[in-house]
Protein backbone atom coordinates (compact mmCIF):
# COMPACT_ATOMS: atom_id res chain seq x y z
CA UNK A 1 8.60 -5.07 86.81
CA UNK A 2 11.35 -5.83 88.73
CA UNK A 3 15.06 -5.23 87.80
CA UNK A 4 19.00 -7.05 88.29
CA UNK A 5 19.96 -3.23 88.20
CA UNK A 6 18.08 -2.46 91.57
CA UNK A 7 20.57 -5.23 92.84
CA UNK A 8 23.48 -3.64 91.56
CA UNK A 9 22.74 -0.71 92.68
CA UNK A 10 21.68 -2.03 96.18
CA UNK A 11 25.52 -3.68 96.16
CA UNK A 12 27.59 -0.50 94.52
CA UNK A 13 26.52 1.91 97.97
CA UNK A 14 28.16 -0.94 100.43
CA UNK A 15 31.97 -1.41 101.32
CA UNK A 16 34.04 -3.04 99.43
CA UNK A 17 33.98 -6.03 101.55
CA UNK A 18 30.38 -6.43 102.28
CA UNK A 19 29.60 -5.42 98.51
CA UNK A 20 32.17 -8.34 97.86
CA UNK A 21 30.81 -11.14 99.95
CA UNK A 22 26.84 -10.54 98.86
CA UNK A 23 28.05 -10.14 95.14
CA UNK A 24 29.09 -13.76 95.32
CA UNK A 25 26.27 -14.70 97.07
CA UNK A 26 24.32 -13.47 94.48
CA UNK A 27 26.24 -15.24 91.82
CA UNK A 28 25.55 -18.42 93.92
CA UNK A 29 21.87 -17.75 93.77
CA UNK A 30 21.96 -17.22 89.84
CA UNK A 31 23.73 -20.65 89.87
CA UNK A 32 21.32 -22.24 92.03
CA UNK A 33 18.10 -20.79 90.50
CA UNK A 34 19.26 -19.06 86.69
CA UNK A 35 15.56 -18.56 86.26
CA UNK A 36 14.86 -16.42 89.32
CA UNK A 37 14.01 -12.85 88.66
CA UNK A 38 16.38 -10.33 90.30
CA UNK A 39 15.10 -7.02 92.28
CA UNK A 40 14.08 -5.47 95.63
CA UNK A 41 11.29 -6.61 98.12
CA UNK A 42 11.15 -4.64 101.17
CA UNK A 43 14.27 -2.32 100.03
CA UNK A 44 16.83 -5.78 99.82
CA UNK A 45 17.62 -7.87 96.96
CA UNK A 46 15.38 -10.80 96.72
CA UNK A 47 15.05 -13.48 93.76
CA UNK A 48 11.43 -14.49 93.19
CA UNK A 49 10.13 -18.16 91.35
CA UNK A 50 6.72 -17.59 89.84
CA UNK A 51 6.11 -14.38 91.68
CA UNK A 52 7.73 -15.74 94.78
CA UNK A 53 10.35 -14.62 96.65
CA UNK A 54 12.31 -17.58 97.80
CA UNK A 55 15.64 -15.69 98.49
CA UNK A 56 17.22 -12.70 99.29
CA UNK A 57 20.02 -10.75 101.56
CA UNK A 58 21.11 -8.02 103.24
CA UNK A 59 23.78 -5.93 104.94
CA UNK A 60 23.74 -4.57 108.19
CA UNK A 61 26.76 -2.43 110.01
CA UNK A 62 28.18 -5.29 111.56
CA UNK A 63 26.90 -8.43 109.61
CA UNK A 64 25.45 -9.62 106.62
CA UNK A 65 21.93 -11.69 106.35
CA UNK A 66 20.86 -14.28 104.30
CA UNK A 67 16.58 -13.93 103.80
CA UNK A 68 14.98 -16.89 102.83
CA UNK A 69 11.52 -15.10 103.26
CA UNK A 70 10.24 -17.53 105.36
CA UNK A 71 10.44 -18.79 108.57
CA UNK A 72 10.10 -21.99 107.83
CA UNK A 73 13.04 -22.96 106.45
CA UNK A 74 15.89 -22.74 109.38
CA UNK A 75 14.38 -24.96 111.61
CA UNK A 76 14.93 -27.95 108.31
CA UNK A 77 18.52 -26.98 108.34
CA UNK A 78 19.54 -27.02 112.13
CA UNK A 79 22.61 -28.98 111.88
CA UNK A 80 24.07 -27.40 108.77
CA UNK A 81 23.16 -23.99 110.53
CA UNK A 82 24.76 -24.84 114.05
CA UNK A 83 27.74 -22.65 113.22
CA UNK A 84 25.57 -19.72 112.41
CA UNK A 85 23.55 -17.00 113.87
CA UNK A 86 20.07 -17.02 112.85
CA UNK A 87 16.72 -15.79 113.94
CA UNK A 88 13.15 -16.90 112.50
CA UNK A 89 13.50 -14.23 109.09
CA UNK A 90 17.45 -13.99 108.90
CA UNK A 91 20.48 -16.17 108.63
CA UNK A 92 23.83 -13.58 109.73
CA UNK A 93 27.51 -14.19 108.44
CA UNK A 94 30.59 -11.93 108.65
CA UNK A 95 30.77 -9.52 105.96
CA UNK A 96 34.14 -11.28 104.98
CA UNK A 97 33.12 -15.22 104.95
CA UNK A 98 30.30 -15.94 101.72
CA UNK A 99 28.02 -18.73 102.84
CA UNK A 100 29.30 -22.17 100.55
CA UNK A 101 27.30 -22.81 97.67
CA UNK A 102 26.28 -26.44 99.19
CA UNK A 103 24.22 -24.39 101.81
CA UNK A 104 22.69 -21.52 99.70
CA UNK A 105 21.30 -25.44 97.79
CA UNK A 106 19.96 -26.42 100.68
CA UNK A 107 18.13 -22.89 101.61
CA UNK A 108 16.78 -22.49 98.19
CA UNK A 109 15.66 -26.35 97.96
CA UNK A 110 13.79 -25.93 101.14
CA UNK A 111 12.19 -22.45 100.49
CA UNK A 112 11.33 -23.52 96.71
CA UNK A 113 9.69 -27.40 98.55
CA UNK A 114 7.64 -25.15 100.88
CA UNK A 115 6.71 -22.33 98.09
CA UNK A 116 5.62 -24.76 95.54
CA UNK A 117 4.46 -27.99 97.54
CA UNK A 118 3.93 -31.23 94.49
């Protein structure tokens, strides 16, 4: 069973800033997908669709990631990533700039296409 409080606790041992930025990013995500089911997958907050992760982030010393847990998904979005560091698994932002909600919708829309094909 997984648990919105492993999230918060995840978030209450960062920095003020960092636990800041991924708090709203994980208000986003509840916007974008209020049906996802909050926890930890691999030790990092993740929302999951139908047993699926399909989101998740992260914070590093320097940096924050966005995880779309796959790597799959960034190569859809080149031009609205352009501005961004990313590798195959991880999307990085400062820990003082949230990502805009219009791009979270377009990471979760292409994860959840690619997760659950029609």
């Amino acid at each position: 069973m997984v648990s919105s409080d492993e999230i918060t606790t995840y978030l209450d041992a960062l920095d003020d800033q960092k636990r800041t930025t991924l708090q709203t990013l994980r208000e986003t995500i509840i916007e974008v997908i209020p049906e996802a089911e909050q926890g930890l997958s691999y030790g990092v907050p993740a929302f999951r669709l139908q047993g699926k992760v399909v989101a998740g982030f992260a914070a590093f010393k320097n940096h924050l990631s966005y995880l779309p847990h796959s790597g799959a998904v960034f190569p859809e979005l080149k031009e609205e990533l352009s501005s961004l560091s990313f590798s195959s698994g991880a999307l990085r932002f400062p820990t003082d700039e949230p990502l805009t909600k219009e791009l979270v919708e377009k990471l979760i829309a292409v994860r959840i296409s690619q997760a659950f094909p029609k």
